[in-house]
Protein backbone atom coordinates (compact mmCIF):
# COMPACT_ATOMS: atom_id res chain seq x y z
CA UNK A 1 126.26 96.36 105.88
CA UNK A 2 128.01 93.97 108.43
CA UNK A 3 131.66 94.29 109.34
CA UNK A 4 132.08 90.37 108.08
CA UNK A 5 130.87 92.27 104.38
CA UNK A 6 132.78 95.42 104.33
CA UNK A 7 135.47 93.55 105.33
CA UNK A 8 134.61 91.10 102.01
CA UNK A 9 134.45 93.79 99.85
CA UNK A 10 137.95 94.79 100.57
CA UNK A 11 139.75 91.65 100.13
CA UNK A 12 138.16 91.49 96.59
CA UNK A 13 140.41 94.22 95.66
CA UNK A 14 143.43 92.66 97.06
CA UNK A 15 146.02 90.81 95.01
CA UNK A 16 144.80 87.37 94.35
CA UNK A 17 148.23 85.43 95.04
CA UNK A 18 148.19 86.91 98.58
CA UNK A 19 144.83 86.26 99.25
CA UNK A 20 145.15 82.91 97.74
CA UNK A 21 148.22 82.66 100.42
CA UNK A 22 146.33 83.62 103.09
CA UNK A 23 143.36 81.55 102.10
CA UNK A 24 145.29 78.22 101.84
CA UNK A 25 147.53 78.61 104.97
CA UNK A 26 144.60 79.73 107.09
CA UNK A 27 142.71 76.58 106.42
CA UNK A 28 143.36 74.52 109.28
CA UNK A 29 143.08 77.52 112.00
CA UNK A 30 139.87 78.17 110.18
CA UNK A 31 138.46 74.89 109.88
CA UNK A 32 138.91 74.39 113.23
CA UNK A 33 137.50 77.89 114.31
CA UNK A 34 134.53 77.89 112.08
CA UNK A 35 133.34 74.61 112.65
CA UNK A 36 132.75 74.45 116.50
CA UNK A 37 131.15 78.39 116.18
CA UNK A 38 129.03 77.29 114.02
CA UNK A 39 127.86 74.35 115.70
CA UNK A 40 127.78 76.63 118.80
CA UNK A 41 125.11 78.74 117.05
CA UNK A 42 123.25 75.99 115.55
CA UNK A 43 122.59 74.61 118.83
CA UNK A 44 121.03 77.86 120.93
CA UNK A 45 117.74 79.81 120.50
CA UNK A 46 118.73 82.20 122.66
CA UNK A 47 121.73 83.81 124.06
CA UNK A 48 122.20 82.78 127.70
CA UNK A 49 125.84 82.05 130.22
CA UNK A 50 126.09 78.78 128.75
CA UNK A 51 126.21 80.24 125.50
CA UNK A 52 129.02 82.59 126.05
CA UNK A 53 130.75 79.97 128.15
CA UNK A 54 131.23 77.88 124.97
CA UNK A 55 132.19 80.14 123.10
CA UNK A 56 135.09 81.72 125.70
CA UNK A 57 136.08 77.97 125.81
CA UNK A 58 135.89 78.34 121.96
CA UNK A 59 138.00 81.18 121.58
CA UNK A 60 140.44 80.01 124.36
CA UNK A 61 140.74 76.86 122.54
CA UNK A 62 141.91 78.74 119.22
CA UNK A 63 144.77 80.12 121.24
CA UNK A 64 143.60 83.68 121.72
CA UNK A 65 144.87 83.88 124.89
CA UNK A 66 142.89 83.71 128.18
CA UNK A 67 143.52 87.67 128.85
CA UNK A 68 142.48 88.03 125.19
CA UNK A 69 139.45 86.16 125.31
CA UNK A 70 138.29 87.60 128.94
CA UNK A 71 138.46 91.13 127.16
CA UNK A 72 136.72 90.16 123.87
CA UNK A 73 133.87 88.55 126.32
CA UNK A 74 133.27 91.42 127.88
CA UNK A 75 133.48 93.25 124.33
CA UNK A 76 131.05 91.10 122.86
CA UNK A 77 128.63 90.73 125.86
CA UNK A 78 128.78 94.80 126.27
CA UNK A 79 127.49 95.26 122.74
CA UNK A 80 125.16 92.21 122.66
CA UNK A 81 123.14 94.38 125.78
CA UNK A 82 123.71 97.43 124.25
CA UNK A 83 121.99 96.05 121.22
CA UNK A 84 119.19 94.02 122.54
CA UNK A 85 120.66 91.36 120.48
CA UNK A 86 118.78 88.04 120.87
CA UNK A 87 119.89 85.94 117.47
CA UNK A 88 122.90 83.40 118.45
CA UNK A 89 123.93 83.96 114.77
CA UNK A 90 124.57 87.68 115.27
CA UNK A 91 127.37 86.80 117.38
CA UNK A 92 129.54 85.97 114.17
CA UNK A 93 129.66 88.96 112.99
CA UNK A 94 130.65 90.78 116.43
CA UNK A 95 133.68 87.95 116.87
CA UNK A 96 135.00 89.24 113.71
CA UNK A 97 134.74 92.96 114.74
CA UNK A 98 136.38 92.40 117.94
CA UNK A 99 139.14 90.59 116.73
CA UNK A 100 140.05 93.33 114.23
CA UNK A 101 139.79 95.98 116.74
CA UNK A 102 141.88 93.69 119.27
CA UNK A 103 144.58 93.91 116.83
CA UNK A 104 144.81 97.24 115.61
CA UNK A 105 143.43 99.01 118.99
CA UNK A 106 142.05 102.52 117.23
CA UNK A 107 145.36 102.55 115.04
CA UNK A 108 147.38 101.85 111.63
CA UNK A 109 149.41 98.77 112.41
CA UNK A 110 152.64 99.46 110.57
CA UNK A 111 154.25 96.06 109.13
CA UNK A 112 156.90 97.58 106.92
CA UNK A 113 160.54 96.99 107.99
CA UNK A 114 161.74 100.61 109.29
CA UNK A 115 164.83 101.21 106.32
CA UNK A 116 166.28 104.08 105.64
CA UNK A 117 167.18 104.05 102.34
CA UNK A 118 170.58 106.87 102.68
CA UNK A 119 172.07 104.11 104.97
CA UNK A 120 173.07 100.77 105.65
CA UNK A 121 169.90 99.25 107.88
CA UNK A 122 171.15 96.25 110.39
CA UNK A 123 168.46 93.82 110.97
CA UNK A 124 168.36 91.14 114.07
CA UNK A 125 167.04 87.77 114.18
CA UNK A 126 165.96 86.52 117.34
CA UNK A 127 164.67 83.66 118.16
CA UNK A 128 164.52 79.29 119.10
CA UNK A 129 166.90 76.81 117.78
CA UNK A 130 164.05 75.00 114.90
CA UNK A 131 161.81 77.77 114.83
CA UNK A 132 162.53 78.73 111.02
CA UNK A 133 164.51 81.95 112.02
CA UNK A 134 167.56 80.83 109.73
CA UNK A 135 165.08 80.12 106.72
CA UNK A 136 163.03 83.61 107.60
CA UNK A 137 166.26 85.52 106.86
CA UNK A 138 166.43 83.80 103.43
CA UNK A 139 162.54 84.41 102.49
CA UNK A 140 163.66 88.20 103.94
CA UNK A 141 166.62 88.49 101.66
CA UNK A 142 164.72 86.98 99.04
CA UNK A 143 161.60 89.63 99.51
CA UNK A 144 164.45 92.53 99.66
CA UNK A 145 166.41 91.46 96.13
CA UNK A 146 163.23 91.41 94.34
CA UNK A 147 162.50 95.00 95.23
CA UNK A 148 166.31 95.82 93.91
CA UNK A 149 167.76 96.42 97.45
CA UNK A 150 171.64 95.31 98.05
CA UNK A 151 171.22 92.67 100.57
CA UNK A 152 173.83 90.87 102.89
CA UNK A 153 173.42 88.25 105.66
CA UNK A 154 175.66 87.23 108.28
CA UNK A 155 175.81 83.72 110.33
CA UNK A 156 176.34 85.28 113.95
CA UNK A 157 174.80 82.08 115.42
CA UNK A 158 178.66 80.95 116.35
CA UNK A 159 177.04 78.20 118.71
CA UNK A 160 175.25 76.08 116.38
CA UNK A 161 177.37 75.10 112.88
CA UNK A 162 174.17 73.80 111.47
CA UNK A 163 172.86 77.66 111.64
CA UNK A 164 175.70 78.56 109.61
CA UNK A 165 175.87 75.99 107.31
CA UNK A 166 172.00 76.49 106.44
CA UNK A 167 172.76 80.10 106.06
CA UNK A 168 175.31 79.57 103.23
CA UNK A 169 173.37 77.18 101.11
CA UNK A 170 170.41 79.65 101.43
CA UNK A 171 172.65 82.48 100.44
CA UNK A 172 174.40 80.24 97.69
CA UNK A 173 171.45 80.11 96.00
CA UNK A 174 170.47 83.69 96.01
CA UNK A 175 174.11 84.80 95.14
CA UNK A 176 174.39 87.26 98.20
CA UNK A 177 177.00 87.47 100.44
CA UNK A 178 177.49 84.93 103.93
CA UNK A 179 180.04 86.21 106.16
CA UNK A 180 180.81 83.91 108.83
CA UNK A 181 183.01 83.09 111.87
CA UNK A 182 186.94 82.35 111.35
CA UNK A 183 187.18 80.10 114.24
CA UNK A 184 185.59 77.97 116.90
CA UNK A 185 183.99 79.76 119.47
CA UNK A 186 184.37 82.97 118.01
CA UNK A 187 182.57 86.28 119.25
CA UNK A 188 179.41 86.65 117.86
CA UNK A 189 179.76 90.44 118.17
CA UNK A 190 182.78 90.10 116.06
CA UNK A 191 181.08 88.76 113.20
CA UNK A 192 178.63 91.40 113.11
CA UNK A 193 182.12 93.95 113.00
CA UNK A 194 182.96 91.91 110.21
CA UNK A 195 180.09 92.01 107.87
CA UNK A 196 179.22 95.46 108.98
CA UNK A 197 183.15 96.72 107.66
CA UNK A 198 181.94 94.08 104.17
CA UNK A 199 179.24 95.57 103.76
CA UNK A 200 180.05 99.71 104.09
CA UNK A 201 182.72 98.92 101.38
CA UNK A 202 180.28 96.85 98.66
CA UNK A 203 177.03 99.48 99.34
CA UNK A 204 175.10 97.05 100.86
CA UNK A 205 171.93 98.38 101.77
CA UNK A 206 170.68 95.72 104.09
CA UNK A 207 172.42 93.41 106.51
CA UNK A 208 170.51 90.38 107.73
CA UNK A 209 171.99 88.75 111.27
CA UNK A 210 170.99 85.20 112.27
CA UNK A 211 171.85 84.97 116.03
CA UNK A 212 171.77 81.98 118.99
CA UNK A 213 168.23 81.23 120.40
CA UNK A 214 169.42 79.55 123.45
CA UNK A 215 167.31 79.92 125.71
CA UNK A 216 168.81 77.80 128.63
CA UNK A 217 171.50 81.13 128.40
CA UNK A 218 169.59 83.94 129.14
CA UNK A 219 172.36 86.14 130.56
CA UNK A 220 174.78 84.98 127.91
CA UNK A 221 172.31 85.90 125.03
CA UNK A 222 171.16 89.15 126.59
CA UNK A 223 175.12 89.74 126.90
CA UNK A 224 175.46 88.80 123.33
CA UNK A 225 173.12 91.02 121.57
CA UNK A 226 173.54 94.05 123.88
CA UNK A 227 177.72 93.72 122.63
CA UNK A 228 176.02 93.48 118.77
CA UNK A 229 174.03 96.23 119.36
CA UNK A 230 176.82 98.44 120.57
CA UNK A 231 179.25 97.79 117.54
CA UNK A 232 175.93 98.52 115.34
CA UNK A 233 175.52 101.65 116.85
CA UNK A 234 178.80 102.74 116.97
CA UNK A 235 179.57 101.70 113.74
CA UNK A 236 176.33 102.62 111.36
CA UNK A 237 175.24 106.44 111.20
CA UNK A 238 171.71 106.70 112.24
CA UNK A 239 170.81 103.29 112.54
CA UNK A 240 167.20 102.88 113.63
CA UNK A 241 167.88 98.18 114.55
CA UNK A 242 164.95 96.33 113.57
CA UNK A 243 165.00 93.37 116.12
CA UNK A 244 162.50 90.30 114.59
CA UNK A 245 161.35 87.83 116.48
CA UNK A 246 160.67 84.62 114.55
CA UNK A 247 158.24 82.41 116.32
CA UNK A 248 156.81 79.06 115.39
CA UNK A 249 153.09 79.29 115.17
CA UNK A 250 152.85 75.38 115.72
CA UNK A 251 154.25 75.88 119.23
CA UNK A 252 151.01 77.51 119.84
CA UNK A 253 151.05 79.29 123.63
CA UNK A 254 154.73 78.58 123.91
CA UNK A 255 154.74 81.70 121.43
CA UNK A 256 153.77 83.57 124.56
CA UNK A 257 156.52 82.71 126.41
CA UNK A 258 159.13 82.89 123.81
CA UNK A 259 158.02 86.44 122.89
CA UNK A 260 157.86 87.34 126.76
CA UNK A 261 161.56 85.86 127.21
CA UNK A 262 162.95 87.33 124.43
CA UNK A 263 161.08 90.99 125.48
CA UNK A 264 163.29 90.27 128.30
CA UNK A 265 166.34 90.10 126.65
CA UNK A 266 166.38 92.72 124.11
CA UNK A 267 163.18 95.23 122.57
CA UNK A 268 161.81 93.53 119.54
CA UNK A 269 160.34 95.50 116.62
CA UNK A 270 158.39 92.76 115.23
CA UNK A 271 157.31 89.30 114.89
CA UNK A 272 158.26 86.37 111.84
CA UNK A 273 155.07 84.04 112.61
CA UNK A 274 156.58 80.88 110.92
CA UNK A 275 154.71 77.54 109.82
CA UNK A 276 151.17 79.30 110.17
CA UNK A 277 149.81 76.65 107.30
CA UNK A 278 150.61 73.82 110.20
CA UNK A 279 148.37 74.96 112.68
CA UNK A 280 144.90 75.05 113.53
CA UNK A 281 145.01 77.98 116.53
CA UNK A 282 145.49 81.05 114.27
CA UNK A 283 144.26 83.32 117.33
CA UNK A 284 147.96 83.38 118.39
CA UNK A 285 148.67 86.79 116.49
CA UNK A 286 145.83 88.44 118.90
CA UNK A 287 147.56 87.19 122.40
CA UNK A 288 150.97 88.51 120.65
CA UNK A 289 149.93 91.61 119.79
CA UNK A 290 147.67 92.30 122.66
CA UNK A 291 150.19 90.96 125.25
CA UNK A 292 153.36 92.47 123.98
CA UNK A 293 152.06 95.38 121.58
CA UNK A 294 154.79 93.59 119.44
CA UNK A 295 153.42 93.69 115.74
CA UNK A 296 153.51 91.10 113.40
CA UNK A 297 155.15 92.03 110.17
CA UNK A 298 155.82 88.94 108.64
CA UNK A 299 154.13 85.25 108.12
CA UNK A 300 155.08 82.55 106.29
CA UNK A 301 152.66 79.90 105.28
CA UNK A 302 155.33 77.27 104.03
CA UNK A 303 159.12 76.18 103.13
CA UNK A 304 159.15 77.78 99.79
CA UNK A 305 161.49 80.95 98.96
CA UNK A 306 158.39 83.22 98.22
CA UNK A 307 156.13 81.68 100.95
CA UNK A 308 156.67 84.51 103.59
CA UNK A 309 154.24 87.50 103.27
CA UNK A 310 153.70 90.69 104.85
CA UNK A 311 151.54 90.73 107.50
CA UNK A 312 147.99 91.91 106.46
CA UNK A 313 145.66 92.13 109.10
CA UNK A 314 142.05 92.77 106.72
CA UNK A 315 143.44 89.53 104.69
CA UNK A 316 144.49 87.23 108.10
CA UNK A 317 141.31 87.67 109.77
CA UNK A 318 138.92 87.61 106.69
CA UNK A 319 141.11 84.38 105.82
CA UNK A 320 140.42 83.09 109.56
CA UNK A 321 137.18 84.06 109.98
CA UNK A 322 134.93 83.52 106.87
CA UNK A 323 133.75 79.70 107.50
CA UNK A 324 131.62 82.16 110.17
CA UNK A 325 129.97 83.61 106.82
């Protein structure tokens, strides 16, 4: 049995509203993916160098990453020899294989948020000014209340009002509590103080922090969330941050940078992929994960409350990869 079919056979025992999730935002990136492979195989007898030229440009195109795609050449090409594989078509199947194994490199990839459920758990959002990170804290908060677990947020993004006044309709309508600066040009560190003291005296289990994503400030951010993550420390018992970066998937390669800057600034525990339905170069979560070893824990596949999702890897690459079928 093929990888593509084993990997089939799974899904089918998967809840269908994820699947269904996956299957609807993936449609672009795997429109777009399965069309020019397929073409690609329809067109050679054989499997020469202009054949895997194509489909690196392929690949590259889908934005893998050029690292990415130089290793999964050499992959593919390795077990194509190895093989004595001649059929263009058998190529499919291989992609799909490597891409998996890209990801996951021999391991589990763990996409749960690290809570301990004896304490209260701070959680960071990093992350661009537009890049959904203030509406990724509501889906969060949303995902959290569902499973029963006292959940606060707090509007440290002092900078931009718009953040904060986002925040509170969001929160509004989930009936949680917002805290929020006092004043103009307050401390973002002291916000964090603030809703840290709020929530230690309502049990809150879990406190969700929008911060600034300016990245024209890199020493005053870096400055910023070192100060938050001091009071957090200081002030929580055995507090094991979660630090998410929430990155547009539209932005395509710019995601590279943005998760290379922000690296930079702070560590990051894992990756939001936002706005995955709008984009037709799914291979971004390879580069990301490849590049960085960042995980991605989260993706959200539109601007509805419950249309963020765990990261599943079996489910994003079946979803990505099965026009190949």
């Amino acid at each position: 049995m093929s990888f593509f079919s084993k990997l089939k056979n799974k899904i089918k025992k998967r809840k269908q509203e994820v699947t269904q999730k996956y299957d609807e935002g993936l449609t672009k990136s795997r429109k777009s993916l399965s069309e020019k492979v397929n073409s690609l195989v329809s067109r050679y007898i054989i499997i020469d160098e202009d054949y895997f030229n194509e489909l690196e440009e392929i690949l590259i195109l889908s934005d893998v990453g050029f690292e990415t795609v130089e290793d999964m050449m050499e992959s593919i090409k390795k077990e194509i020899k190895g093989y004595n594989i001649k059929d263009p078509k058998a190529v499919k199947d291989i992609i799909v294989d490597k891409m998996f194994s890209i990801y996951s490199q021999g391991s589990h990839v763990k996409t749960q948020l690290e809570l301990d459920p004896h304490n209260l758990n701070v959680i960071l959002f990093v992350g661009v000014n537009g890049s959904g990170k203030t509406t990724s804290i509501a889906k969060i908060a949303n995902i959290l209340l569902k499973k029963n677990i006292n959940t606060m947020v707090a509007a440290a993004d002092t900078f931009r009002a718009a953040a904060t006044e986002q925040l509170l309709k969001w929160s509004d309508r989930l009936k949680i509590k917002c805290v929020t600066k006092e004043k103009e040009g307050q401390d973002p560190a002291s916000v964090i103080y603030k809703a840290i003291q709020e929530a230690k005296s309502n049990g809150t289990q879990v406190l969700l922090c929008d911060t600034a994503g300016r990245l024209q400030a890199k020493t005053t951010l870096m400055n910023e969330l070192e100060k938050m993550k001091r009071i957090i420390n200081r002030e929580v018992d055995h507090q094991p941050i979660e630090t998410l970066l929430v990155l547009d998937a539209t932005t395509g390669q710019n995601g590279i940078s943005q998760s290379k800057y922000f690296s930079e600034v702070t560590p990051i525990t894992g990756i939001i992929l936002s706005k995955i339905d709008g984009t037709a170069k799914g291979g971004i979560v390879l580069s990301i994960k490849k590049e960085f070893r960042i995980p991605v824990k989260y993706v959200g596949f539109g601007e509805k409350i419950d249309d963020l999702k765990e990261f599943d890897l079996e489910e994003y690459i079946y979803n990505l990869t099965k026009g190949l079928e």
